[in-house]
Protein backbone atom coordinates (compact mmCIF):
# COMPACT_ATOMS: atom_id res chain seq x y z
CA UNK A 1 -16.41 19.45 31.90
CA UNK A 2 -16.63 15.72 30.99
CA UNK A 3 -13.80 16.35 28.12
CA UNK A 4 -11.32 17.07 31.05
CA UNK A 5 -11.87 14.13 32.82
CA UNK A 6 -9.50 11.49 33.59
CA UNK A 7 -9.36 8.66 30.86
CA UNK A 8 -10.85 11.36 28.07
CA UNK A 9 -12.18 8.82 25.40
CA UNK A 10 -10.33 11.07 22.29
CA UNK A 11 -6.94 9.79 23.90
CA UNK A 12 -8.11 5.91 23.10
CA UNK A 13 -9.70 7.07 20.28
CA UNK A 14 -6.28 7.95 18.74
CA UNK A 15 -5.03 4.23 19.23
CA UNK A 16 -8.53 2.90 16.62
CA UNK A 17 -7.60 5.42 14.51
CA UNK A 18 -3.78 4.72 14.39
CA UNK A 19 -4.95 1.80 12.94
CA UNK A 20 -6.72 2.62 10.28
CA UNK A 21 -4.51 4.89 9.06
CA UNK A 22 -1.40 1.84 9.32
CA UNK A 23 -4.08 0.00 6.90
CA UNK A 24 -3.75 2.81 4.54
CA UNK A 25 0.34 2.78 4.81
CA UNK A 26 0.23 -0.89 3.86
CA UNK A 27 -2.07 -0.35 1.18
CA UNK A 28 -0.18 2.56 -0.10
CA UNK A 29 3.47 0.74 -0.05
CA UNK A 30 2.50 -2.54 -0.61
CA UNK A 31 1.05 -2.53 -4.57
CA UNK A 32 4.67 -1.63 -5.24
CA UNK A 33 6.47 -4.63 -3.90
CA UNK A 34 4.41 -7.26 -5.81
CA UNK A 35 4.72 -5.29 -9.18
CA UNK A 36 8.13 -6.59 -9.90
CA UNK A 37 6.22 -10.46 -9.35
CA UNK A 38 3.67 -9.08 -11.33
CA UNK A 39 5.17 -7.81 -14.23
CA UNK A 40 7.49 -11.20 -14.83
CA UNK A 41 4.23 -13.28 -14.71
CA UNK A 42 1.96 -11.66 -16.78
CA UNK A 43 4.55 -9.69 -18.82
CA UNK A 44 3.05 -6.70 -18.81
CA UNK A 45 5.59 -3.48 -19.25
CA UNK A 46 6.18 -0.86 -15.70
CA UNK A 47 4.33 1.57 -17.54
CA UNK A 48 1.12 -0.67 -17.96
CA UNK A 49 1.73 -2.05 -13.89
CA UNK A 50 2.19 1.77 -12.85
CA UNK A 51 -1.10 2.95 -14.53
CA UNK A 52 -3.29 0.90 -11.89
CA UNK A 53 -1.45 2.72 -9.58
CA UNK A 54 -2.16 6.33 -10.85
CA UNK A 55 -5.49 5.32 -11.63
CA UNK A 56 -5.65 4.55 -8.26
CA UNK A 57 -3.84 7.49 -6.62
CA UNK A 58 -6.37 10.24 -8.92
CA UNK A 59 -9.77 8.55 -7.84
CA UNK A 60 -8.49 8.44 -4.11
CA UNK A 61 -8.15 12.37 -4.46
CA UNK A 62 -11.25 13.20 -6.74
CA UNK A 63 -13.43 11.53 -4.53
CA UNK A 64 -12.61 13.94 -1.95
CA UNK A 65 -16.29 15.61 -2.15
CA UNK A 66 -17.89 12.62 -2.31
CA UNK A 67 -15.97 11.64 0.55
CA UNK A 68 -17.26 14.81 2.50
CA UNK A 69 -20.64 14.58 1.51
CA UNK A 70 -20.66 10.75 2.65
CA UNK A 71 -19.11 12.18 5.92
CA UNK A 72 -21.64 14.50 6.68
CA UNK A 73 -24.71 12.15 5.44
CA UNK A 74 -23.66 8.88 6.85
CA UNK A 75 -20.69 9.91 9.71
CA UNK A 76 -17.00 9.10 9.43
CA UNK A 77 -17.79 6.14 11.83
CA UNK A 78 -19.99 4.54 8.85
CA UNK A 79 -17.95 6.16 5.85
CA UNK A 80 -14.69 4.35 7.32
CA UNK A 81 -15.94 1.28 7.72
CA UNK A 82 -17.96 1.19 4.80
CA UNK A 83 -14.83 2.51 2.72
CA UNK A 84 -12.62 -0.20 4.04
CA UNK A 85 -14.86 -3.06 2.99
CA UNK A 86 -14.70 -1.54 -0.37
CA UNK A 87 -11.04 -1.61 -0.91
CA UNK A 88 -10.56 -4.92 0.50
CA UNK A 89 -13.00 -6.40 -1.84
CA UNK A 90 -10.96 -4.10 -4.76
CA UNK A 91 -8.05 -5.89 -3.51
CA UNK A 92 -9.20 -9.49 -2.95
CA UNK A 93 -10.56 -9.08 -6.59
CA UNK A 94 -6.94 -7.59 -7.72
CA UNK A 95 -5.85 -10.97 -6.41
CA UNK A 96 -8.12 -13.36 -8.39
CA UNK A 97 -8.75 -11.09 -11.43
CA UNK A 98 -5.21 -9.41 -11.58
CA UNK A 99 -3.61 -11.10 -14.09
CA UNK A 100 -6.29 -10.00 -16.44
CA UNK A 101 -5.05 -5.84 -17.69
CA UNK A 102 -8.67 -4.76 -17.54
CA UNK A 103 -9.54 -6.23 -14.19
CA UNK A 104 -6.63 -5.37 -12.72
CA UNK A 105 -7.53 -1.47 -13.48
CA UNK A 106 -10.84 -1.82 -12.52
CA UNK A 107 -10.32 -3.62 -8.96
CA UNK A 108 -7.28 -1.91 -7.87
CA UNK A 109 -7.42 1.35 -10.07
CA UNK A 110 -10.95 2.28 -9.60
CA UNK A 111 -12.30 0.07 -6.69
CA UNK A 112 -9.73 0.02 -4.01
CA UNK A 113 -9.02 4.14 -5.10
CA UNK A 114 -12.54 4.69 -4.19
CA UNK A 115 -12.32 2.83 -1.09
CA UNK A 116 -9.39 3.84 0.26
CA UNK A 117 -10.32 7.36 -0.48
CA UNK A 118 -13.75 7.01 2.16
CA UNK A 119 -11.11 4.80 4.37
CA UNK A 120 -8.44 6.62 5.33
CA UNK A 121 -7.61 10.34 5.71
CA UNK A 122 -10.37 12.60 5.60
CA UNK A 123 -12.69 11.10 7.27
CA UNK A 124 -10.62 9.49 10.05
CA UNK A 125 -8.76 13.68 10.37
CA UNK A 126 -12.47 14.73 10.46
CA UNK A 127 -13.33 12.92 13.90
CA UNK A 128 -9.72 14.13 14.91
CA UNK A 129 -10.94 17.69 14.53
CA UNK A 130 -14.20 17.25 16.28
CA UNK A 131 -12.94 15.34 19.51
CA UNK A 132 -10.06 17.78 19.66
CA UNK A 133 -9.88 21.26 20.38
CA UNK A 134 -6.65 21.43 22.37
CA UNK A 135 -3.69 19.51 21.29
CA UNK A 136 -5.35 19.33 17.87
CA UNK A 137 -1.79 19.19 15.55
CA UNK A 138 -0.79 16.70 17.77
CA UNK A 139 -3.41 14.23 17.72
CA UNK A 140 -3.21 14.59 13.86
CA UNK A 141 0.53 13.70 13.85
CA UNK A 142 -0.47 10.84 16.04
CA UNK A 143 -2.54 9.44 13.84
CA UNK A 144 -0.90 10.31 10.35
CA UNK A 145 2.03 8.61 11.99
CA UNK A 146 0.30 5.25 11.36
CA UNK A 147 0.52 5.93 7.30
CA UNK A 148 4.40 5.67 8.35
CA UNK A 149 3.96 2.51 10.50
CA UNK A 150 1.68 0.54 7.58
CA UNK A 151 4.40 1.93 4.99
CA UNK A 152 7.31 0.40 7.65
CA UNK A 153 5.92 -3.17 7.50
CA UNK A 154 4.43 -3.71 4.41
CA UNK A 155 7.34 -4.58 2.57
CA UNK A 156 8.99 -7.01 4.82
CA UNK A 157 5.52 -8.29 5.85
CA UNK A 158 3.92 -8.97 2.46
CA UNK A 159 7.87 -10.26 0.85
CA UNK A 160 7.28 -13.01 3.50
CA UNK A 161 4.17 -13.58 2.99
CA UNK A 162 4.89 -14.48 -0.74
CA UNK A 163 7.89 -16.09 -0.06
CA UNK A 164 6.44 -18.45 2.12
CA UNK A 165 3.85 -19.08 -0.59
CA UNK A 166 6.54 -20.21 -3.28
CA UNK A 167 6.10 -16.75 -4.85
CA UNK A 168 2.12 -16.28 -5.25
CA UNK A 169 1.91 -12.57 -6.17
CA UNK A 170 -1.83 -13.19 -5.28
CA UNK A 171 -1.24 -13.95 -1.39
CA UNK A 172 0.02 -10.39 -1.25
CA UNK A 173 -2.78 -8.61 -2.51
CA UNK A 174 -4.89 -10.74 -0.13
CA UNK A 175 -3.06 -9.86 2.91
CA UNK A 176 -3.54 -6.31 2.11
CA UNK A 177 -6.98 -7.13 1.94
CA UNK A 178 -7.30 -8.68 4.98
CA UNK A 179 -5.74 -5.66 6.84
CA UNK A 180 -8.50 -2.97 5.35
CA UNK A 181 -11.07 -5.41 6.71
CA UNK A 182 -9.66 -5.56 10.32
CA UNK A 183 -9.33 -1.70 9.60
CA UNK A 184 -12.71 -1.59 9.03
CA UNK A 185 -13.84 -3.60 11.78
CA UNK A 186 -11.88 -1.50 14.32
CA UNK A 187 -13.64 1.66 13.25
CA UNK A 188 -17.44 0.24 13.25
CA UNK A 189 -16.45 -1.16 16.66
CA UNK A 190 -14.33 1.80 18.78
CA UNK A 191 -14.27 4.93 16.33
CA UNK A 192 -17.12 7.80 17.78
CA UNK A 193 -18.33 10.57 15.31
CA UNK A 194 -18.32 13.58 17.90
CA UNK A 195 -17.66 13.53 21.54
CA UNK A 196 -21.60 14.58 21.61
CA UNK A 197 -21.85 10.32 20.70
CA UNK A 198 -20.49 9.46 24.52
CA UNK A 199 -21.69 12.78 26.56
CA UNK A 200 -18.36 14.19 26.08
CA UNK A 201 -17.25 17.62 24.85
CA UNK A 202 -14.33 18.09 22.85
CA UNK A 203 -11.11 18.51 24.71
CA UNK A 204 -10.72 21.80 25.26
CA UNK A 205 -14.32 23.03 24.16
CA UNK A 206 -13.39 26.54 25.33
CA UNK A 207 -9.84 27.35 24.09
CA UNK A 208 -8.58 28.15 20.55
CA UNK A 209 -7.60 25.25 18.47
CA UNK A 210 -4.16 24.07 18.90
């Protein structure tokens, strides 16, 4: 069968979707290293900071069906790089409209929570599950292990980047930005839908997942 071939496209497509998911890490870690910057420039209390946060963390996980839906109208392909465009424009707005309470809900809380929610997990575990058949878990560790990659850097990575920037909160928010779009960008260019997309089956079409 094509799916046992040498060079089996679902290996590669692990790497494109490694990435996506370190986008997600560094999105997820990184809000909480420029709160501290945020909260002694605008003077807003932890509570009011951590509320974008929650507000952002609920709408990632109640958009779950609309998430699915999008994945079975559009693709994950599309929904991924559609999602990640989102999110980066949530963020790049967090970084000019932050410092105002109600924008700073509204981009990071509700707009980057929606995209990241079509951006990251379910739709890029949903192409796992159709390119895999054998070595299923696997391939989903592989790719989950990228949340713990983005989470690794983004402190050290965005603490420079504001440090070299004389303490700009802002910079931050756009580097995180700038990450979902190369996200983004990597899963329009390299991420298939099914294995059907390339005249592949899935690896292992015949055995019981694993």
């Amino acid at each position: 069968m094509a799916a046992k071939q040498t060079g089996f496209y679902g290996w590669r497509l692990l790497f494109f979707l490694g990435i996506v998911m370190l986008a997600a890490g560094y999105n997820f870690y990184g809000p909480p290293v420029l709160f501290p910057m945020m909260i002694q420039d605008t003077g807003w209390s932890r509570g009011e900071v951590s509320l974008g946060l929650m507000v952002n963390l609920l709408l990632t996980g109640f958009a779950a069906p609309g998430v699915a839906w999008s994945i079975n109208r559009f693709g994950a392909r599309l929904t991924l790089f559609v999602g990640g465009f989102v999110a980066a424009g949530g963020t790049f707005l967090t970084a000019l409209l932050g410092d105002v309470y109600p924008f700073y809900l509204l981009c990071y809380g509700l707009v980057t929570g929606l995209g990241l929610a079509l951006a990251t997990a379910l739709p890029a575990q949903t192409v796992v599950m159709f390119w895999f058949n054998r070595y299923r878990a696997l391939a989903l560790s592989l790719i989950m292990a990228g949340v713990a990659t983005g989470g690794f850097v983004a402190s050290p990575v965005i603490t420079a980047v504001v440090s070299r920037a004389g303490g700009n909160w802002r910079l931050g928010w756009l580097s995180m930005g700038l990450v979902l779009i190369l996200a983004a960008l990597v899963a329009l260019g390299f991420v298939r839908n099914r294995p059907a997309d390339m005249g592949l089956e899935p690896l292992g079409a015949d055995a019981e997942p694993t």
